[in-house]
PDB file of N, CA and C in Angstrom:
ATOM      1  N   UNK A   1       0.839  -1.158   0.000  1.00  0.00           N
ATOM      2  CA  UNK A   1       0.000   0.000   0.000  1.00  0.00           C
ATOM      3  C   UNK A   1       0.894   1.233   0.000  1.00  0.00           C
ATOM      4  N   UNK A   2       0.425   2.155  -0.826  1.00  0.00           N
ATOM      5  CA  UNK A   2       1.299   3.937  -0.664  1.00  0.00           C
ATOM      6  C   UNK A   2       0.237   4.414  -0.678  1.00  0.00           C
ATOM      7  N   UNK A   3       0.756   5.525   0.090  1.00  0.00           N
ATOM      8  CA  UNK A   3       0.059   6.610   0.818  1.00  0.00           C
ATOM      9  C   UNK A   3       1.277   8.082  -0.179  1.00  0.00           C
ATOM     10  N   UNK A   4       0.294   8.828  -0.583  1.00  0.00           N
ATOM     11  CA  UNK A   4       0.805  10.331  -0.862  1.00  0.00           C
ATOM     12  C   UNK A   4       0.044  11.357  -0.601  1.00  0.00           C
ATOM     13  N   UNK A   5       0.692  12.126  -0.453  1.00  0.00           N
ATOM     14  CA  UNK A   5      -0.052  13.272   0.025  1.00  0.00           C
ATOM     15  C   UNK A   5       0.204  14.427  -1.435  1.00  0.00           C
ATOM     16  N   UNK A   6      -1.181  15.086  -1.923  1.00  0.00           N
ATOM     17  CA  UNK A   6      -0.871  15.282  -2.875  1.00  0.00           C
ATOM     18  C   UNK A   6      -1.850  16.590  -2.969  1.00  0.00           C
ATOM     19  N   UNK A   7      -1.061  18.132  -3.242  1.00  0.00           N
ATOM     20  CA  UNK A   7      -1.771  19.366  -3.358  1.00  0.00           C
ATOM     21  C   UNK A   7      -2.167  19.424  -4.434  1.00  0.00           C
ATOM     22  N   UNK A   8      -3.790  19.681  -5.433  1.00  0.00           N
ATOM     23  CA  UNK A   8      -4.294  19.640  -6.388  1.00  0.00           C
ATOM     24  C   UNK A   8      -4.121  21.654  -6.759  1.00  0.00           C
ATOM     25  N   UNK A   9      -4.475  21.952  -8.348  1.00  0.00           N
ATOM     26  CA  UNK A   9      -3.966  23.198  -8.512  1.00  0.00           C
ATOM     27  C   UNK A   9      -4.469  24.647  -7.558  1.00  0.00           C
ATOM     28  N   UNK A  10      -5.837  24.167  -6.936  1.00  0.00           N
ATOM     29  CA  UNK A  10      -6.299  25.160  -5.618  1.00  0.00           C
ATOM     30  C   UNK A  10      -5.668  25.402  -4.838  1.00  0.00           C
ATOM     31  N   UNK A  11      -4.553  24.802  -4.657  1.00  0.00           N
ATOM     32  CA  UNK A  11      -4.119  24.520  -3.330  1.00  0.00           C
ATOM     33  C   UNK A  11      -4.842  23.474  -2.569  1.00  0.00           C
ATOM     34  N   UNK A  12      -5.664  22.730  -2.307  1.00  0.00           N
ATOM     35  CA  UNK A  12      -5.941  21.964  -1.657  1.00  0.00           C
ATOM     36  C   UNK A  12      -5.035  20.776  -1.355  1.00  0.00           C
ATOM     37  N   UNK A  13      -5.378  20.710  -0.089  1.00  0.00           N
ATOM     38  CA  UNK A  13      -4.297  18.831   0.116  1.00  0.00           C
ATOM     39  C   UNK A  13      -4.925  17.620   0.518  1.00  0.00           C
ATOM     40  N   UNK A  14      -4.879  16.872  -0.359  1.00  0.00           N
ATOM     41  CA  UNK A  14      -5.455  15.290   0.179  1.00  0.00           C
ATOM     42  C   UNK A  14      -4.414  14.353  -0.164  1.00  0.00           C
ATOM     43  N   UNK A  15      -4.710  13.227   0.824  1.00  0.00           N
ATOM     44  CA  UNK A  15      -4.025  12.122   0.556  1.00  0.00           C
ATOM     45  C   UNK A  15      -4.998  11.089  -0.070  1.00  0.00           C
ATOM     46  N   UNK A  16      -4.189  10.287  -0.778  1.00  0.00           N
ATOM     47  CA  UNK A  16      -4.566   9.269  -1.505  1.00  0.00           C
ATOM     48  C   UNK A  16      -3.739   8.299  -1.183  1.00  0.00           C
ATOM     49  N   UNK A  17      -4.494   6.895  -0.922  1.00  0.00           N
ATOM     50  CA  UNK A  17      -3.975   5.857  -0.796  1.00  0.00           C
ATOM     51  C   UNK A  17      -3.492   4.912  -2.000  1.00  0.00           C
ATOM     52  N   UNK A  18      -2.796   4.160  -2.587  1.00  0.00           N
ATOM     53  CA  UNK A  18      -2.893   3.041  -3.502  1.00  0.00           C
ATOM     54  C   UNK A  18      -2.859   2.103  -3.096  1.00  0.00           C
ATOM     55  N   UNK A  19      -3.456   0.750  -2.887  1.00  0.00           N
ATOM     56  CA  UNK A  19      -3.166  -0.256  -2.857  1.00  0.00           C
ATOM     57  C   UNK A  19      -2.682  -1.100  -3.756  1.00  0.00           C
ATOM     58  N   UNK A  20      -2.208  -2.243  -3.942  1.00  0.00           N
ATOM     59  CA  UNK A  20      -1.313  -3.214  -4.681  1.00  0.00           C
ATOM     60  C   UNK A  20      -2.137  -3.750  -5.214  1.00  0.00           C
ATOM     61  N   UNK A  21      -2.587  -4.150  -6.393  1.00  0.00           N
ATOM     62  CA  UNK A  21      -3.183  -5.387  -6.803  1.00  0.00           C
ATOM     63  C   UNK A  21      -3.146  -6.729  -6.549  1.00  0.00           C
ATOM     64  N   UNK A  22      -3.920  -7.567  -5.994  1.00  0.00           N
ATOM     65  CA  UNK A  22      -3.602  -8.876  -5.160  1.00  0.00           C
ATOM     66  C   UNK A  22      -2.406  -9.766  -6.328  1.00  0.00           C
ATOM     67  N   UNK A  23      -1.934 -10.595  -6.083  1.00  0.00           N
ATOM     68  CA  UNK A  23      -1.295 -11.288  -6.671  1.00  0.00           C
ATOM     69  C   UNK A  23      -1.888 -12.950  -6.525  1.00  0.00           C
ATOM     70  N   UNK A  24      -2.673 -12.846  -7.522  1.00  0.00           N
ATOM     71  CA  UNK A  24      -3.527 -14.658  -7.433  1.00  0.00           C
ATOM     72  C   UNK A  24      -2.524 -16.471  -7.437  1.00  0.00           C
ATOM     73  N   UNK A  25      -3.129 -16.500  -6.528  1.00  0.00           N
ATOM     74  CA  UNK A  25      -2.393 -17.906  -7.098  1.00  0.00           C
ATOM     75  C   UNK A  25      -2.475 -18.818  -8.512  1.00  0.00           C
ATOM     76  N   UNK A  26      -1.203 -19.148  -8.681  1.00  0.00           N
ATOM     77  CA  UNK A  26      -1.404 -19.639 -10.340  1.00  0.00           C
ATOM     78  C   UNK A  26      -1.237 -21.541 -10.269  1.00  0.00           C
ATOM     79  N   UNK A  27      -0.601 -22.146  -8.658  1.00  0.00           N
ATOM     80  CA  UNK A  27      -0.853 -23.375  -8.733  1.00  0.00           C
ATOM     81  C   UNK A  27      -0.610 -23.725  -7.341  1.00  0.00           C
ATOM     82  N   UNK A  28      -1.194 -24.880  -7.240  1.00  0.00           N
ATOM     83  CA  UNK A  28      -0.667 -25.762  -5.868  1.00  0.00           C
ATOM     84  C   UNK A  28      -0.511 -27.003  -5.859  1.00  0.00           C
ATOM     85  N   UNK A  29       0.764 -27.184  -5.368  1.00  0.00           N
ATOM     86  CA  UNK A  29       1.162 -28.517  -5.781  1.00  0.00           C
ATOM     87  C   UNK A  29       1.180 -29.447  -4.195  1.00  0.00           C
ATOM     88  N   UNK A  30       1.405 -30.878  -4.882  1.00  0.00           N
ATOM     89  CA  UNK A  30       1.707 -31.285  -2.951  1.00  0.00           C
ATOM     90  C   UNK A  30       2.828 -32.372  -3.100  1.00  0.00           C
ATOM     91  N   UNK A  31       3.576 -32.791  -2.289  1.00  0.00           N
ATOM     92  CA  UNK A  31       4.392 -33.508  -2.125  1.00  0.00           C
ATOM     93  C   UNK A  31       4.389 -35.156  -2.317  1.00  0.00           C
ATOM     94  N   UNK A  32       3.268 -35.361  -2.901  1.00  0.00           N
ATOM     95  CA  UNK A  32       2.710 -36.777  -2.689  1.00  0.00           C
ATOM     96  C   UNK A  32       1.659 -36.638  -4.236  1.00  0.00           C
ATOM     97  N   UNK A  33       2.104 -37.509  -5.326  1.00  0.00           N
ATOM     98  CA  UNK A  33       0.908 -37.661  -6.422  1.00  0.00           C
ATOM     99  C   UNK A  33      -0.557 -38.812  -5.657  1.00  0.00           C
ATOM    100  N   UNK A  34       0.370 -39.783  -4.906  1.00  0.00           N
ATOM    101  CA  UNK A  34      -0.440 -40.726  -3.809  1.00  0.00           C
ATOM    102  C   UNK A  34       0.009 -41.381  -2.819  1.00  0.00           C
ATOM    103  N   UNK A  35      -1.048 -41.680  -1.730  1.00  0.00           N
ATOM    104  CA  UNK A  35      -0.534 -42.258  -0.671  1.00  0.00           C
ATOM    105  C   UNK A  35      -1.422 -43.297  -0.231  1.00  0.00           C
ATOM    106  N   UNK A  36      -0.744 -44.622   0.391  1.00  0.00           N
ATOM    107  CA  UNK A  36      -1.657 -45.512   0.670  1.00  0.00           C
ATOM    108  C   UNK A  36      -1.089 -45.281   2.408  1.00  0.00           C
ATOM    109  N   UNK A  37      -1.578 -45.339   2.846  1.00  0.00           N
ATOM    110  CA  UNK A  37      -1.374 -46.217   4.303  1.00  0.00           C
ATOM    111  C   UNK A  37      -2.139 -46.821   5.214  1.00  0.00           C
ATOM    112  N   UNK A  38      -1.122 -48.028   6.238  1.00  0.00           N
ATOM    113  CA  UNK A  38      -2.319 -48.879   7.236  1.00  0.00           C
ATOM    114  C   UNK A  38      -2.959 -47.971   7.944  1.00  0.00           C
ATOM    115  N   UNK A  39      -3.306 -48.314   8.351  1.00  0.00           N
ATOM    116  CA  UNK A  39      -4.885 -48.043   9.636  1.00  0.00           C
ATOM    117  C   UNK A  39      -4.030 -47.501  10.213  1.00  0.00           C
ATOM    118  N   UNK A  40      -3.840 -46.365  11.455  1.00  0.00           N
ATOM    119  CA  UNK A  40      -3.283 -46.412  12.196  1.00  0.00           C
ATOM    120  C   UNK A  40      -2.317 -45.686  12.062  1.00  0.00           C
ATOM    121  N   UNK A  41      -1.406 -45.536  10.822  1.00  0.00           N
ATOM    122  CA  UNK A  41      -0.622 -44.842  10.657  1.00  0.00           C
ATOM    123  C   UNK A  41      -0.565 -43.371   9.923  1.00  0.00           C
ATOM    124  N   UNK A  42      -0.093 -42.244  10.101  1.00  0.00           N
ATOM    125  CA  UNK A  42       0.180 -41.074   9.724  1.00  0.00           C
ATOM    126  C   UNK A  42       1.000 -40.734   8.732  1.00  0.00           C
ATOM    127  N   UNK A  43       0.648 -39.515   7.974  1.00  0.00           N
ATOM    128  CA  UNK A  43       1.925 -38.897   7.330  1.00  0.00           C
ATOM    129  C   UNK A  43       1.485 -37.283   6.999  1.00  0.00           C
ATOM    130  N   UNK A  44       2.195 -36.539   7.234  1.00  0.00           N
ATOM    131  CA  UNK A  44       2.133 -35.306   6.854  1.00  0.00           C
ATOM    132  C   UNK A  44       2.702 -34.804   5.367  1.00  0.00           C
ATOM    133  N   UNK A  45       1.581 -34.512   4.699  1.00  0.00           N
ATOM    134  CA  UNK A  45       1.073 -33.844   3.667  1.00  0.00           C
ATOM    135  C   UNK A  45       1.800 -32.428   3.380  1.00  0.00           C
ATOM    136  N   UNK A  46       2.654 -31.645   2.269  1.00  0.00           N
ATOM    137  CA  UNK A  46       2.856 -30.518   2.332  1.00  0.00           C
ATOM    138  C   UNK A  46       2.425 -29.792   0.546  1.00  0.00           C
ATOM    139  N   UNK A  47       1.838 -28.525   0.885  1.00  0.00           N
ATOM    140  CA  UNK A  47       1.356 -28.101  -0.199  1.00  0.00           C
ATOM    141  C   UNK A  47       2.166 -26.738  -0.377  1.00  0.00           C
ATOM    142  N   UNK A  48       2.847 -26.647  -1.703  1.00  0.00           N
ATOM    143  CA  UNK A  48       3.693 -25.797  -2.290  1.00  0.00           C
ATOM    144  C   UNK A  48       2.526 -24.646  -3.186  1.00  0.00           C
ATOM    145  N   UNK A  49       2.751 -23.168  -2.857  1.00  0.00           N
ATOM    146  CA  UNK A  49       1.245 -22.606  -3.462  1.00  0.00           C
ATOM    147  C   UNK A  49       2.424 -21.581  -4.571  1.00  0.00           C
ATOM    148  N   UNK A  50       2.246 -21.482  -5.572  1.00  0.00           N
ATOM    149  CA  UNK A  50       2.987 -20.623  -6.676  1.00  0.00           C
ATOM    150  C   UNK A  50       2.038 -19.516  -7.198  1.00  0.00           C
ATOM    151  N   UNK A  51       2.562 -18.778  -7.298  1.00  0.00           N
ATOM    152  CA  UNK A  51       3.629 -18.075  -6.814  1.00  0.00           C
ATOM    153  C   UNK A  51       4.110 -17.351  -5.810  1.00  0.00           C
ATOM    154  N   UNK A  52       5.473 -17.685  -5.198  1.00  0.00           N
ATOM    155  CA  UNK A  52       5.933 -17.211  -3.706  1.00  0.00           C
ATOM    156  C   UNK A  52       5.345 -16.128  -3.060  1.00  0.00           C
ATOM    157  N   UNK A  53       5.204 -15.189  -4.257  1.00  0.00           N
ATOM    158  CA  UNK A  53       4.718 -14.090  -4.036  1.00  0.00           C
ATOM    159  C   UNK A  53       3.359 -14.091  -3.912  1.00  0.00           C
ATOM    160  N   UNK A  54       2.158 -14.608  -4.208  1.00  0.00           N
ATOM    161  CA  UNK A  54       1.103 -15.039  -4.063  1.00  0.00           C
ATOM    162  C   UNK A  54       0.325 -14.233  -2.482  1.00  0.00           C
ATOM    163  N   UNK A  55      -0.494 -12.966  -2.875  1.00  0.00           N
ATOM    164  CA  UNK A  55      -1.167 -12.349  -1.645  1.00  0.00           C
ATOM    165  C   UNK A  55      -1.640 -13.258  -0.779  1.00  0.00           C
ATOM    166  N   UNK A  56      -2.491 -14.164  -1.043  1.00  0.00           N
ATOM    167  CA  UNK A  56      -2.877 -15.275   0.364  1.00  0.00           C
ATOM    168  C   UNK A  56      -2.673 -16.840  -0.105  1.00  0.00           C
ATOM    169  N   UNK A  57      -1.517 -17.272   0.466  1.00  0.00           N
ATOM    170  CA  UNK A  57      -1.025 -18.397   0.516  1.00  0.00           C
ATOM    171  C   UNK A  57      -1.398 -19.706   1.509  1.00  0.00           C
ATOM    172  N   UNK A  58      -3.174 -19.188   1.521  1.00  0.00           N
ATOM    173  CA  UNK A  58      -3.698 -19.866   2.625  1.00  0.00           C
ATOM    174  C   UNK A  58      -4.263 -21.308   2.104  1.00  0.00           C
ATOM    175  N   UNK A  59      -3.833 -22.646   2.727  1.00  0.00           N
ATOM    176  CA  UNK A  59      -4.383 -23.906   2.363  1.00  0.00           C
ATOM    177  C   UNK A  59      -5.665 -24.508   3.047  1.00  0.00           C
ATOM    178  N   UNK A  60      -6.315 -24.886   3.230  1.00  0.00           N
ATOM    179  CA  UNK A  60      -7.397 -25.363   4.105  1.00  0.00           C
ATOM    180  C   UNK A  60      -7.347 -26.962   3.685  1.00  0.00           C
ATOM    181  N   UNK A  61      -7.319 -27.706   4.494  1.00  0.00           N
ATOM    182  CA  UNK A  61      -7.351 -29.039   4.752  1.00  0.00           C
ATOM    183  C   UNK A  61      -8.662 -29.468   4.975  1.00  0.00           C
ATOM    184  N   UNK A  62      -9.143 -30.667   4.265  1.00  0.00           N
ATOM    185  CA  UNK A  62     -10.326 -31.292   4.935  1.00  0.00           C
ATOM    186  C   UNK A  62     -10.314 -32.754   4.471  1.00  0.00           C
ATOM    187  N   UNK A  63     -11.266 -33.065   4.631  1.00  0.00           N
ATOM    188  CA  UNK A  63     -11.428 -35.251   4.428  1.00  0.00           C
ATOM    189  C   UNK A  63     -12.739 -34.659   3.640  1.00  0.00           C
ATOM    190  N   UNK A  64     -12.958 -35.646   2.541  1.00  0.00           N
ATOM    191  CA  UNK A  64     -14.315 -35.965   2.460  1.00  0.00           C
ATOM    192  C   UNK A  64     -14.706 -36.732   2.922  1.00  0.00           C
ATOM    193  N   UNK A  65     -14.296 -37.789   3.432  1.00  0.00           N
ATOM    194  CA  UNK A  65     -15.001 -38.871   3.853  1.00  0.00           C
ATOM    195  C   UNK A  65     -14.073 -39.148   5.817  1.00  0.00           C
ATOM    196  N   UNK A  66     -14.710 -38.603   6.731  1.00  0.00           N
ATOM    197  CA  UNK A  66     -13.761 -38.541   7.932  1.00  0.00           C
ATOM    198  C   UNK A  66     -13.874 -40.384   8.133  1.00  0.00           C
ATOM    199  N   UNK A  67     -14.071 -41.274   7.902  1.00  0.00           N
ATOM    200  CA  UNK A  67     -14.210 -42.663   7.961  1.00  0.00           C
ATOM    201  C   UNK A  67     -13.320 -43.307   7.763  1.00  0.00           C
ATOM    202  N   UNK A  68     -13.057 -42.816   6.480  1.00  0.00           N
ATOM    203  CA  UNK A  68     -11.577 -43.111   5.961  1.00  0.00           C
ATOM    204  C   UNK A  68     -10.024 -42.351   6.267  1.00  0.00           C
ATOM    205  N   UNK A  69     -10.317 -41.130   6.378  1.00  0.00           N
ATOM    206  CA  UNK A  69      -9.130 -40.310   6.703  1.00  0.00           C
ATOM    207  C   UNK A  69      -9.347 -39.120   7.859  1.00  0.00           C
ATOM    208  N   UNK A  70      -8.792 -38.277   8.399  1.00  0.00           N
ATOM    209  CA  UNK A  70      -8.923 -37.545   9.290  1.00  0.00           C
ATOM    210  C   UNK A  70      -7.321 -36.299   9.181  1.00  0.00           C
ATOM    211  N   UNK A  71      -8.079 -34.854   9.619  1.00  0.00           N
ATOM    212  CA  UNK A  71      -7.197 -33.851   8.967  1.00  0.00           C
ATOM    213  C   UNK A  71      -6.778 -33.531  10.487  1.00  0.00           C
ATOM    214  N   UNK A  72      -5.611 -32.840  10.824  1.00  0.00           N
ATOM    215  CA  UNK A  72      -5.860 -32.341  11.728  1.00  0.00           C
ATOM    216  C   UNK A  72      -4.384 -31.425  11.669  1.00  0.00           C
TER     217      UNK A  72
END
């Protein structure tokens, strides 16, 4: 975000803000094409979001089916 402060030809003064244009994500990848495992056992999952620069690099985890798998 910029901030200027900026006198128009009256003399008057206002500031104006700009903000950045978001920067969208263009992919997300994960560390695993597949995974089997027993009952019982774990593995942690990691998701790579491109580009680095990317305004919200936020992932949300869930199961569709909590029977079979569980997020936590």
């Amino acid at each position: 975000m910029l901030t200027v402060d900026v006198t128009g030809s009256r003399g008057q003064s206002r500031t104006v803000t700009f903000a950045a244009a978001p920067v969208l994500v263009e992919s997300v990848g994960m560390n695993k094409d597949s995974l089997i495992l027993e009952e019982g056992h774990t593995y942690t999952l990691t998701a790579t979001v491109l580009p680095e620069i990317a305004t919200n690099k936020t992932v949300t985890w869930s199961s569709s089916d909590i029977d079979v798998a569980t997020v936590d």
